[in-house]
N, C-alpha and C. Protein backbone atom coordinates (compact mmCIF):
# COMPACT_ATOMS: atom_id res chain seq x y z
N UNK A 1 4.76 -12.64 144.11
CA UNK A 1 4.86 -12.51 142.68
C UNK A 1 6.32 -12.68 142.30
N UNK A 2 6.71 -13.44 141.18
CA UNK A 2 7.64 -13.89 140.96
C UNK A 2 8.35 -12.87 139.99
N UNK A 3 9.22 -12.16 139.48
CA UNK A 3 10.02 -11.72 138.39
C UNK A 3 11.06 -12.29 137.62
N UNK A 4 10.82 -12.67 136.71
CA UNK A 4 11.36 -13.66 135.58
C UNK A 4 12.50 -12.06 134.82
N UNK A 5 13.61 -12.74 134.83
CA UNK A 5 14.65 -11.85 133.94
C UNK A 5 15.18 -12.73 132.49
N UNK A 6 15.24 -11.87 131.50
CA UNK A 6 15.11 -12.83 130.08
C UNK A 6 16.63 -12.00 129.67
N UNK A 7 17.51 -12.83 129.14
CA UNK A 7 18.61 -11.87 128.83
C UNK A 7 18.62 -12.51 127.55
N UNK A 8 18.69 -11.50 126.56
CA UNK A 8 19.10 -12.05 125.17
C UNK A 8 20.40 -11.17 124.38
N UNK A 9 21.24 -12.28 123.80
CA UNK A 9 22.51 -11.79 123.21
C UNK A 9 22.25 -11.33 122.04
N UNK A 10 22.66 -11.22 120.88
CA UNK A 10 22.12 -10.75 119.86
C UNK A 10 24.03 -10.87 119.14
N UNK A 11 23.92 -11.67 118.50
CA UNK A 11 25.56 -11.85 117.34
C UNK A 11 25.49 -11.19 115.94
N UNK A 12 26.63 -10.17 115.71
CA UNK A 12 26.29 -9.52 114.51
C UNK A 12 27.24 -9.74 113.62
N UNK A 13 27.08 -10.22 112.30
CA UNK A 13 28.18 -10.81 111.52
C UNK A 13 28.16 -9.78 110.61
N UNK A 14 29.48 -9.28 110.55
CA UNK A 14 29.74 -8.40 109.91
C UNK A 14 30.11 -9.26 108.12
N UNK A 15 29.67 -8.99 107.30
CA UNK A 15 29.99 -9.70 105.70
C UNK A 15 31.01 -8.58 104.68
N UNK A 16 31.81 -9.23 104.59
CA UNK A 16 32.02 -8.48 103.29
C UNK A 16 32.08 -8.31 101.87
N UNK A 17 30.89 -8.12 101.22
CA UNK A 17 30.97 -8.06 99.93
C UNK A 17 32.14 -7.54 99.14
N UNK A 18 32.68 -9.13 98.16
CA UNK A 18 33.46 -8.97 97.27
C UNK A 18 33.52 -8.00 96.31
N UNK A 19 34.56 -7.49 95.71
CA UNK A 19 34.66 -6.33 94.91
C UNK A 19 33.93 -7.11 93.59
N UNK A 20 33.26 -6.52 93.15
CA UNK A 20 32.54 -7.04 91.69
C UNK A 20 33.22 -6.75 90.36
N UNK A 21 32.45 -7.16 89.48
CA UNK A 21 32.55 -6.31 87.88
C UNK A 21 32.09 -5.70 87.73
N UNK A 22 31.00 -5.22 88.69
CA UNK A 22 30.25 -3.45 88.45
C UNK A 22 31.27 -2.99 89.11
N UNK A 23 32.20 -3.20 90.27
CA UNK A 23 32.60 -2.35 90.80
C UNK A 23 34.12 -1.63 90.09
N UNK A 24 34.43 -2.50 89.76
CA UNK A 24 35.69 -2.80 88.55
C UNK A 24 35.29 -1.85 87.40
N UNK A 25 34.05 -1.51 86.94
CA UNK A 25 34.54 -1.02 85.63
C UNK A 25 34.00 0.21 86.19
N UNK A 26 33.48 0.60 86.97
CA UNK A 26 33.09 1.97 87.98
C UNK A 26 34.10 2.72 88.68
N UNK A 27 35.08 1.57 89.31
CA UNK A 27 36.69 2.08 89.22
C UNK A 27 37.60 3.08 88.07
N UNK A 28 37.18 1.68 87.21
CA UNK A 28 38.19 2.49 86.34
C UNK A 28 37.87 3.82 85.58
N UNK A 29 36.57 3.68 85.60
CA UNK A 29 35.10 4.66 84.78
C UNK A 29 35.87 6.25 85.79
N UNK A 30 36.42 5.80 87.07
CA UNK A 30 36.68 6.96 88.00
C UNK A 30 37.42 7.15 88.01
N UNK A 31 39.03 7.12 87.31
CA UNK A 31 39.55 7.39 87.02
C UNK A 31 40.17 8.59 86.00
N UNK A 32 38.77 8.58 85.16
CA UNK A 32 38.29 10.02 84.75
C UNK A 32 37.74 11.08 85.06
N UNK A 33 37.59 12.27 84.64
CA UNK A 33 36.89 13.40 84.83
C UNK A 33 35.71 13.06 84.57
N UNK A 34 35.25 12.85 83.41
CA UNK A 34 33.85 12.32 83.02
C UNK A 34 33.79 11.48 82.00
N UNK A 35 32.72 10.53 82.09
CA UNK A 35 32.47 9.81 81.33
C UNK A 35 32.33 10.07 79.84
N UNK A 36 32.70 9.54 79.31
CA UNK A 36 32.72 9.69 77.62
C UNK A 36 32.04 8.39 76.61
N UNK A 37 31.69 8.67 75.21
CA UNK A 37 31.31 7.29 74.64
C UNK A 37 33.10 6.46 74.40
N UNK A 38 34.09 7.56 74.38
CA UNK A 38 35.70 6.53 73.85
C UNK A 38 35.38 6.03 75.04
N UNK A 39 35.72 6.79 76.05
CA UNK A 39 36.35 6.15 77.44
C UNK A 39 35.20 5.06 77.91
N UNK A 40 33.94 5.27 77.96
CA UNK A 40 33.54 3.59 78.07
C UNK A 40 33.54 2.04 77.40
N UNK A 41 33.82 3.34 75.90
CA UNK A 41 34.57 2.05 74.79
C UNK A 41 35.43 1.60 75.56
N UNK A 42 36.78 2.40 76.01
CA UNK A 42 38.00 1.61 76.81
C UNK A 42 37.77 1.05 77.69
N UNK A 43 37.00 1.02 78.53
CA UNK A 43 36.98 0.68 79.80
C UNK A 43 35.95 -1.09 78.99
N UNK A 44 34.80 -1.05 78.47
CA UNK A 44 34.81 -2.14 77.87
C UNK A 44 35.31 -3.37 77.53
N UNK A 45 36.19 -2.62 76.63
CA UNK A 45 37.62 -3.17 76.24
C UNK A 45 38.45 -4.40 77.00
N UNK A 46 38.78 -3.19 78.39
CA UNK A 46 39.39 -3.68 79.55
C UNK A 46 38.63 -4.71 79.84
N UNK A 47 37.63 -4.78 80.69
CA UNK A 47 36.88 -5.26 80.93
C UNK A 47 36.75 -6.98 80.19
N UNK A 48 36.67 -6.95 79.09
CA UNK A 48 37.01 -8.18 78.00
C UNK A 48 38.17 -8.43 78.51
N UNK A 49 39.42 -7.55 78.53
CA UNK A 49 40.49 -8.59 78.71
C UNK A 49 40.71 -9.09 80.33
N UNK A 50 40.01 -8.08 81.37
CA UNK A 50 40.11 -8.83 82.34
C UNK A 50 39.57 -10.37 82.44
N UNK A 51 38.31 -10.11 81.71
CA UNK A 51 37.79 -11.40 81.95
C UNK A 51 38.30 -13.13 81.52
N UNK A 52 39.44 -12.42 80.54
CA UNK A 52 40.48 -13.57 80.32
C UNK A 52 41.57 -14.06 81.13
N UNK A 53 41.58 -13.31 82.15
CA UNK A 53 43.04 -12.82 83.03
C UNK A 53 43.18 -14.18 83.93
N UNK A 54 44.38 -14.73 84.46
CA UNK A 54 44.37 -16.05 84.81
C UNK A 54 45.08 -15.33 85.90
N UNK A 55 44.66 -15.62 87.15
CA UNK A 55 45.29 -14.75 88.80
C UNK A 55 46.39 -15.53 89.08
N UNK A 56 46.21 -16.55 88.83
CA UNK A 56 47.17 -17.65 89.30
C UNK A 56 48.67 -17.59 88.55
N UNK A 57 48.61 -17.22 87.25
CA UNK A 57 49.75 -17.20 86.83
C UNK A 57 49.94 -15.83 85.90
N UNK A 58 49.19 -14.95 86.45
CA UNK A 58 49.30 -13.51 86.16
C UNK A 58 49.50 -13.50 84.73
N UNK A 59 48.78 -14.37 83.81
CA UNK A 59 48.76 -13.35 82.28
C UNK A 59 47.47 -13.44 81.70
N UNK A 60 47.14 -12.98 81.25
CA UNK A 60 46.21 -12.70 79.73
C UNK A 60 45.62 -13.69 78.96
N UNK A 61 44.55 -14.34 79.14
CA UNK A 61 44.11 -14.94 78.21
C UNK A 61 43.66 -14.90 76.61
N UNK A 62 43.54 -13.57 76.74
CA UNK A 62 42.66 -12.74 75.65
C UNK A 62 43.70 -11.61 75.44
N UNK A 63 44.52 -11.72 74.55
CA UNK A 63 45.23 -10.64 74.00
C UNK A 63 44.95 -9.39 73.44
N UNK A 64 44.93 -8.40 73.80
CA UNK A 64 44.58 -6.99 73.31
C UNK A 64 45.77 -7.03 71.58
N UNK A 65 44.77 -6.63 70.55
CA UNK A 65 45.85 -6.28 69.60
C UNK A 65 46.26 -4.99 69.13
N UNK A 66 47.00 -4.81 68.22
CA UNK A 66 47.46 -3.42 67.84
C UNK A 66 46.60 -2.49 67.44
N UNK A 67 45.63 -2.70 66.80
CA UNK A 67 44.63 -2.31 66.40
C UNK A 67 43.57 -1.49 67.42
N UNK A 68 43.33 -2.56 68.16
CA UNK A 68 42.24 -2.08 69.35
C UNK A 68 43.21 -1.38 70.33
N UNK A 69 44.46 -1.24 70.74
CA UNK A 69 44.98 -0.91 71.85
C UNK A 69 45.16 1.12 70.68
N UNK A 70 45.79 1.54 69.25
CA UNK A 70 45.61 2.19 68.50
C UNK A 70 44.48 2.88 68.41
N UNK A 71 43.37 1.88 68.90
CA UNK A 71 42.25 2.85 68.19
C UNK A 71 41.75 3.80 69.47
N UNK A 72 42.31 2.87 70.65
CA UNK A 72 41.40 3.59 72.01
C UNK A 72 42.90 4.06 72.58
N UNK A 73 43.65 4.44 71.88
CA UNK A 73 45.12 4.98 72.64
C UNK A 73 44.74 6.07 73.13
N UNK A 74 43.92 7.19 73.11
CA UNK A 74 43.63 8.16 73.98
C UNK A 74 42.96 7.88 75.16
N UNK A 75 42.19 7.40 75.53
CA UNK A 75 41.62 6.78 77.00
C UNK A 75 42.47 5.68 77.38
N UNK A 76 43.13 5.42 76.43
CA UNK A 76 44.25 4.24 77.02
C UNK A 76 45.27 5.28 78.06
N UNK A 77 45.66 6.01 77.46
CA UNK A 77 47.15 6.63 77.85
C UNK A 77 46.79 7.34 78.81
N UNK A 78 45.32 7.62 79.31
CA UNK A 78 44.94 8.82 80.37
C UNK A 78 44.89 7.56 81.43
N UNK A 79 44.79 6.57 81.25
CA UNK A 79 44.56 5.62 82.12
C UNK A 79 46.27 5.11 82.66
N UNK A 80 46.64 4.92 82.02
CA UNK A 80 48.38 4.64 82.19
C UNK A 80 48.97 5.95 82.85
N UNK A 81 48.35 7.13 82.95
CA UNK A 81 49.51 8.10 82.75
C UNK A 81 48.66 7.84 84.77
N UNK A 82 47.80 7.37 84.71
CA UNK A 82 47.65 6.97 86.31
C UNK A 82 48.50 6.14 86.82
N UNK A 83 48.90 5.40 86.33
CA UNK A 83 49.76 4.59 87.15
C UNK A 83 51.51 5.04 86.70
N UNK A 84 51.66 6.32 86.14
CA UNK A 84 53.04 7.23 85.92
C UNK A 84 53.58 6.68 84.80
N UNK A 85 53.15 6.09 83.92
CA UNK A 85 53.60 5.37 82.68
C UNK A 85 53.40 6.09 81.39
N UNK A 86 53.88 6.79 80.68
CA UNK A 86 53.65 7.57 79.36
C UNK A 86 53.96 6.42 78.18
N UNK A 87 52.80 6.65 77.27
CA UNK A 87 53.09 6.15 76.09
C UNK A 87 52.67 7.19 74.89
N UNK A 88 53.44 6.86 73.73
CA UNK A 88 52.99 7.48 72.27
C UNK A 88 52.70 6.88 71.82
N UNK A 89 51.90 7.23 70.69
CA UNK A 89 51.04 6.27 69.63
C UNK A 89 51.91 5.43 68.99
N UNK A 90 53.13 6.27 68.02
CA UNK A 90 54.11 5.42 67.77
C UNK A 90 54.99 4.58 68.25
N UNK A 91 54.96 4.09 70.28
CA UNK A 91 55.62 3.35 70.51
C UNK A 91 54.58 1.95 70.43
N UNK A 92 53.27 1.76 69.98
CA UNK A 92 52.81 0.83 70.06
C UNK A 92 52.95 0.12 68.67
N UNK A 93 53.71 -0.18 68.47
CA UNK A 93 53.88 -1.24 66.90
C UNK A 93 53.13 -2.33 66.87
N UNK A 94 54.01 -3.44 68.00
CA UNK A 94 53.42 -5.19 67.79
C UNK A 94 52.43 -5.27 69.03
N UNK A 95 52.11 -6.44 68.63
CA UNK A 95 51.28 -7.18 69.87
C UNK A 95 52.08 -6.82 71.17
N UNK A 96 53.25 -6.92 71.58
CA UNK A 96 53.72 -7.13 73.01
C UNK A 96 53.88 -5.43 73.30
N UNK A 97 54.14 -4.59 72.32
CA UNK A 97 53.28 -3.64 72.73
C UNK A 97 52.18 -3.09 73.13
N UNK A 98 51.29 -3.75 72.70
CA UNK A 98 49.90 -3.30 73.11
C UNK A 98 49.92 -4.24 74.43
N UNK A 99 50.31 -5.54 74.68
CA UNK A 99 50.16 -5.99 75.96
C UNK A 99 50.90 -5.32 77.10
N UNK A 100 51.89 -4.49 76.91
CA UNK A 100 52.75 -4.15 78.08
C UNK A 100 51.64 -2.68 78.25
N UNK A 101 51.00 -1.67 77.45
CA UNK A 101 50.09 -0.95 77.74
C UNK A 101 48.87 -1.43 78.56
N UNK A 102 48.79 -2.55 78.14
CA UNK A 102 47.43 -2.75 78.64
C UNK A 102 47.33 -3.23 79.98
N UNK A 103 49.05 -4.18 79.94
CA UNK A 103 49.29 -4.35 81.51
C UNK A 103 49.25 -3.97 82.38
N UNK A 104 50.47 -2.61 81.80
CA UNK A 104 50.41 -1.65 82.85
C UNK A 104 49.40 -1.00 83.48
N UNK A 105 48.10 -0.86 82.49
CA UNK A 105 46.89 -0.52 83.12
C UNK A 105 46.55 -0.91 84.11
N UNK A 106 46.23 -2.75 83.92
CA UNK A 106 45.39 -3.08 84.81
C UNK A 106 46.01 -4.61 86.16
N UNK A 107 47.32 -4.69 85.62
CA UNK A 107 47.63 -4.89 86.55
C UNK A 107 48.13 -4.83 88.08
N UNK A 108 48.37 -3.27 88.36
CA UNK A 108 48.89 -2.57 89.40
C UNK A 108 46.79 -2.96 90.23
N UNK A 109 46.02 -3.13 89.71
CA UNK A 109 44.75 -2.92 89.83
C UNK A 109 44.14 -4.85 90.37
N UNK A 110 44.28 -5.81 88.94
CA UNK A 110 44.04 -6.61 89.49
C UNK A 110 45.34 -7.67 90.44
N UNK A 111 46.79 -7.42 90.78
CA UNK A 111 47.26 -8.51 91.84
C UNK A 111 46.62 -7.72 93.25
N UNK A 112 45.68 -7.18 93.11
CA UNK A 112 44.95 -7.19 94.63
C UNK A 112 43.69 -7.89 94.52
N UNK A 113 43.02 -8.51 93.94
CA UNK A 113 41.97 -8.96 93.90
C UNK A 113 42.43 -10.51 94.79
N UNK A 114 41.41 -10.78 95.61
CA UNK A 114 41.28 -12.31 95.81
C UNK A 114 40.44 -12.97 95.00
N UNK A 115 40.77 -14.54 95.22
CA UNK A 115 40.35 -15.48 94.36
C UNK A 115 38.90 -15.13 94.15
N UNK A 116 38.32 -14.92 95.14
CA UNK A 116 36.80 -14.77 95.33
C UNK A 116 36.16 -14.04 94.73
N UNK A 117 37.17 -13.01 94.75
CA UNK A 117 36.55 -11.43 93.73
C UNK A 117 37.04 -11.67 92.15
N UNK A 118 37.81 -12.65 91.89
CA UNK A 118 37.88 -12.86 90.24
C UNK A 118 36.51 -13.68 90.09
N UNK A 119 35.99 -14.68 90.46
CA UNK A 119 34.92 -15.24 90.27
C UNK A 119 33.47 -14.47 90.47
N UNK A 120 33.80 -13.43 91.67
CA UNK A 120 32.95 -12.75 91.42
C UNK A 120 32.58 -11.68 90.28
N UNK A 121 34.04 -11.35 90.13
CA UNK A 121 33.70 -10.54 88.38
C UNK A 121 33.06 -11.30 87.21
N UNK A 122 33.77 -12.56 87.33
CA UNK A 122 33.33 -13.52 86.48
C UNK A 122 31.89 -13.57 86.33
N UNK A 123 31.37 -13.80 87.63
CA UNK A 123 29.68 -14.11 87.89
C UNK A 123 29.16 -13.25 87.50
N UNK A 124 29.35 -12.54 88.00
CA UNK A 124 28.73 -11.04 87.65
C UNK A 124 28.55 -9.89 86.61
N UNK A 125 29.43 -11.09 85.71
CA UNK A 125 29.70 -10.18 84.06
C UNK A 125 29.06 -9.34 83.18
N UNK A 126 27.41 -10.43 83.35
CA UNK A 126 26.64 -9.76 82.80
C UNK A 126 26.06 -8.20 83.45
N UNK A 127 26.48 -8.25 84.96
CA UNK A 127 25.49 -6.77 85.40
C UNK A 127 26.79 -6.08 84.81
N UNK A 128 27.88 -5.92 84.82
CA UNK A 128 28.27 -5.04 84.21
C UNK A 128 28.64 -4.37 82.83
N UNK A 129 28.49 -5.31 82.21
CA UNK A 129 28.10 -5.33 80.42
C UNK A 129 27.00 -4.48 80.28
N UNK A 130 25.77 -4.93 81.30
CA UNK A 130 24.53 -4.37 80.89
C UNK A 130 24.65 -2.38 81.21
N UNK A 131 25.30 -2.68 82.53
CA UNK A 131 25.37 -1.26 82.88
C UNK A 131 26.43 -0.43 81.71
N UNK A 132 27.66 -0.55 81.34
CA UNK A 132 28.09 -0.05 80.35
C UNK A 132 27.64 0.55 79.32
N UNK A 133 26.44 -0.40 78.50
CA UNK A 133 26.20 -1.25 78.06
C UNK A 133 24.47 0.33 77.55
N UNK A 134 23.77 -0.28 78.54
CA UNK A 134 22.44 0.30 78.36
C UNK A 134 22.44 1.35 79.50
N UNK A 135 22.92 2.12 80.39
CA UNK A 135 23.27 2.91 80.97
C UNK A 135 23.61 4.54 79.83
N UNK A 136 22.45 5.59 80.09
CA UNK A 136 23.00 6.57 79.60
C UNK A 136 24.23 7.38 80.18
N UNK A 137 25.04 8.18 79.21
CA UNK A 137 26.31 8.58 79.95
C UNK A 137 25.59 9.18 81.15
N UNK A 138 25.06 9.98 81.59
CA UNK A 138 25.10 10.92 82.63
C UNK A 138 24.35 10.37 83.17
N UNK A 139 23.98 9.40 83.40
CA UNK A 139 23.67 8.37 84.68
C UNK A 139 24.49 7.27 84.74
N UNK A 140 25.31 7.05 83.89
CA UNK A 140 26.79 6.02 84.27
C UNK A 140 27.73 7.16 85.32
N UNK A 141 27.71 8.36 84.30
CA UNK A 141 28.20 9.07 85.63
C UNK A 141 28.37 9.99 86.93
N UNK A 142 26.72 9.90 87.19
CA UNK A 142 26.39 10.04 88.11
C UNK A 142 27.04 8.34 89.09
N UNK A 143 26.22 7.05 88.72
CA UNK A 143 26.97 5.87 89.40
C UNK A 143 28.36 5.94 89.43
N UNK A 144 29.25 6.51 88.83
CA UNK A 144 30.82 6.61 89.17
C UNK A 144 31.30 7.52 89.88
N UNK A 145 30.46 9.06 90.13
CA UNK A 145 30.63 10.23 91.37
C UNK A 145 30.16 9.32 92.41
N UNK A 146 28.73 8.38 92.76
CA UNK A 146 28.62 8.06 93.71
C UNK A 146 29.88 7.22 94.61
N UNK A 147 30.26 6.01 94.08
CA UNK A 147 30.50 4.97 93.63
C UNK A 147 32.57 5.30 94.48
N UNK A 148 32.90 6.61 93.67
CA UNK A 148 33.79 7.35 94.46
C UNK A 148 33.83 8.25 95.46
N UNK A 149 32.91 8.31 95.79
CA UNK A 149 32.77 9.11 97.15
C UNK A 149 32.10 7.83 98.13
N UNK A 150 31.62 6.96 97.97
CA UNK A 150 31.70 5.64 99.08
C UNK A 150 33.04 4.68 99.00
N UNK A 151 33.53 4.97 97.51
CA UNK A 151 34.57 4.13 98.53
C UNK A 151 35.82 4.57 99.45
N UNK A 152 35.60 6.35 99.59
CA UNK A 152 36.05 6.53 100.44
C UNK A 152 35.96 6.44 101.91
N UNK A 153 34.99 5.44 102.46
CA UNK A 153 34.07 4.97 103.37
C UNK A 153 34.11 3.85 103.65
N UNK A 154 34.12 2.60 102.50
CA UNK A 154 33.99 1.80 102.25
C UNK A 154 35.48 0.81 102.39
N UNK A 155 34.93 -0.20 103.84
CA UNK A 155 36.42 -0.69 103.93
C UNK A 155 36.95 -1.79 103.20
N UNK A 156 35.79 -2.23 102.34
CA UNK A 156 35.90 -3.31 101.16
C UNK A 156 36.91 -2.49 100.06
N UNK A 157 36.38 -1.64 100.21
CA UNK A 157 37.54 -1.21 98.86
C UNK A 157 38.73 -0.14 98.92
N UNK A 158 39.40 -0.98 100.17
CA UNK A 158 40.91 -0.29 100.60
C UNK A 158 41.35 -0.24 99.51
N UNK A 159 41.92 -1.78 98.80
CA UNK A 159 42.48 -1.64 97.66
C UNK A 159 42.78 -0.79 96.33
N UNK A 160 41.49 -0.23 96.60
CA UNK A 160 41.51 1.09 95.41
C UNK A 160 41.93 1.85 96.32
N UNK A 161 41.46 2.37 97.56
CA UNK A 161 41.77 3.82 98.26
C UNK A 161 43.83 3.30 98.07
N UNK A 162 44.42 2.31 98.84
CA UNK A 162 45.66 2.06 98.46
C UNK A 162 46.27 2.00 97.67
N UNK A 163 45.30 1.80 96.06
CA UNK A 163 46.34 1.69 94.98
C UNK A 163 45.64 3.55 94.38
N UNK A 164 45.30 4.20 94.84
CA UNK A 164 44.82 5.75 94.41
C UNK A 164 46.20 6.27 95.14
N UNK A 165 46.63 5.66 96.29
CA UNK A 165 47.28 6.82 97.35
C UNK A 165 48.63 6.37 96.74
N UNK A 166 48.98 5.04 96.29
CA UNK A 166 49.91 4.71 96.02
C UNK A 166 50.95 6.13 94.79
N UNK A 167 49.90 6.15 94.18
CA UNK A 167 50.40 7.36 92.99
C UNK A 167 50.54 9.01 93.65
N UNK A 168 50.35 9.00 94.74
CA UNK A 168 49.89 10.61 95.32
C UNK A 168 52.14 11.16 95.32
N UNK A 169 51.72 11.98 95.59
CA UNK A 169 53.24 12.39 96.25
C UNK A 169 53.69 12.45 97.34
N UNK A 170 54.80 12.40 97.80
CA UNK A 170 54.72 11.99 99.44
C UNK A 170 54.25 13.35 99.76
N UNK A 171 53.73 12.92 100.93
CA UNK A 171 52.60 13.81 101.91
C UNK A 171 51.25 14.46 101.90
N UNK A 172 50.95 13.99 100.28
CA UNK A 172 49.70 14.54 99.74
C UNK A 172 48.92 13.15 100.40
N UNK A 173 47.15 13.80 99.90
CA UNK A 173 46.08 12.69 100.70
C UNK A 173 45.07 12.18 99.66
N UNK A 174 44.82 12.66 98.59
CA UNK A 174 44.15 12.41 97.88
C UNK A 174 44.18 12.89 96.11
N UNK A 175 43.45 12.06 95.78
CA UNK A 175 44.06 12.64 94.33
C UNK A 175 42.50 13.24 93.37
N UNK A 176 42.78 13.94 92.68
CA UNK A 176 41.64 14.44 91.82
C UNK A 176 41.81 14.78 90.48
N UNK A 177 40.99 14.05 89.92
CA UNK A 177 41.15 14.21 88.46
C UNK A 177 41.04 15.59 87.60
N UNK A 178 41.84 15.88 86.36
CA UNK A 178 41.32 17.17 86.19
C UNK A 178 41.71 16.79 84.94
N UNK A 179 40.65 17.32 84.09
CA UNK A 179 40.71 17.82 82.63
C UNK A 179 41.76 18.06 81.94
N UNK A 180 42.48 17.66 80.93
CA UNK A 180 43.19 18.29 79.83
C UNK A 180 42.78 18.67 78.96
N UNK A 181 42.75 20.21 78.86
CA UNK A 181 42.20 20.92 78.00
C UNK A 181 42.45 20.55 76.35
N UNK A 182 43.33 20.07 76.26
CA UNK A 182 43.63 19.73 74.44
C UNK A 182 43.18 18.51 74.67
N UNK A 183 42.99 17.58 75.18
CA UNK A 183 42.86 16.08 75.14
C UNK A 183 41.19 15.71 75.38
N UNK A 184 41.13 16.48 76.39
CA UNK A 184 39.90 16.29 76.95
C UNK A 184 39.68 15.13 77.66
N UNK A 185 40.83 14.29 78.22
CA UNK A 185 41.26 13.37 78.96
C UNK A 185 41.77 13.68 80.22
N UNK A 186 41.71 13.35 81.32
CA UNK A 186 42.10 13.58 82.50
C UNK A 186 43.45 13.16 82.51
N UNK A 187 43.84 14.33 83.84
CA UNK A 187 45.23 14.07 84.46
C UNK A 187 45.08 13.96 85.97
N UNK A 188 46.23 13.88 86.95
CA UNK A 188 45.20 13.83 87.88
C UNK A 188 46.36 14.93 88.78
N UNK A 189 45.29 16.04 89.93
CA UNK A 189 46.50 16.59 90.30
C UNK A 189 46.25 16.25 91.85
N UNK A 190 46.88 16.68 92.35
CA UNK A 190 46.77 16.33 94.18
C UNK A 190 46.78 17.11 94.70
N UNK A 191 45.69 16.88 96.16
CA UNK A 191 45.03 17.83 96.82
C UNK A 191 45.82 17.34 98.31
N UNK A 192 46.25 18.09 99.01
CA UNK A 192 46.64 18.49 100.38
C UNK A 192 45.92 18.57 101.33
């Protein structure tokens, strides 16, 4: 009797899914304590002007104006005061005011994106409109508790864990948002 031996390899391709426009406005959505109707207005907002954003030569297609950057200046400034940038209402006068706010937002955010992942926001525009969009708050933020606790896991989205740690203080590990009691806007303090 003969014994036949069968060896089979088995190749496992590891993929990595591009950062999206759900994942993008779930980011920034986490950047807060909790979700709000302003703060998804802002994040909206954003969202519009990313989608104008040209990677290649880093500006703005779609100009934020005085008006709209004024009206959402409170979820604006909780968002800036993340990346250590303070603004007052009264320093936003002209247009290139409201663009250097809005910059500062989201550019420390998008020169990490690759080409792939702007098109993928692009593509993907509509799932995240819709989720904004038709998503009740407390199941938008329930998806933004999840959403931050995988990407602490998640090796697709170093970029956020790197641009979160980037703001920490030296020797701290993580950062956590916390409430301002008069604002009702987050600050963020750091955990050891």
């Amino acid at each position: 009797m003969a014994t036949i031996t069968t060896t089979t390899t088995t190749t496992m391709t590891m993929t990595t899914k591009v950062f999206s426009s759900v994942e993008l406005v779930l980011m920034l959505l986490s950047m807060y304590t909790y979700v709000t109707r302003d703060i998804r207005t802002a994040v909206m907002f954003l969202l519009e002007i990313v989608f104008g954003y040209e990677p290649a030569t880093r500006t703005f297609g779609r100009k934020p104006t005085v008006h709209e950057v004024r009206t959402l200046f409170e979820p604006l400034s909780a968002l800036a005061l993340c990346h250590s940038a303070e603004y007052t209402l009264e320093e936003i006068q002209t247009e290139t005011d409201a663009l250097a706010m809005v910059s500062g937002i989201l550019h420390p955010v998008l020169i990490r994106l690759s080409p792939a992942e702007f098109a993928e926001i692009h593509n993907k525009a509509d799932d995240a409109v819709d989720i904004m969009l038709y998503t009740p708050l407390s199941e938008l933020q329930h998806l933004v508790s999840q959403w931050a606790s995988d990407a602490r896991s998640n090796t697709k989205l170093d970029n956020w864990l790197e641009w979160s740690r980037t703001y920490l203080h030296p020797g701290e590990t993580d950062i956590k948002p916390v409430v301002n009691n008069v604002t009702g806007y987050s600050t963020f303090s750091v955990i050891g």
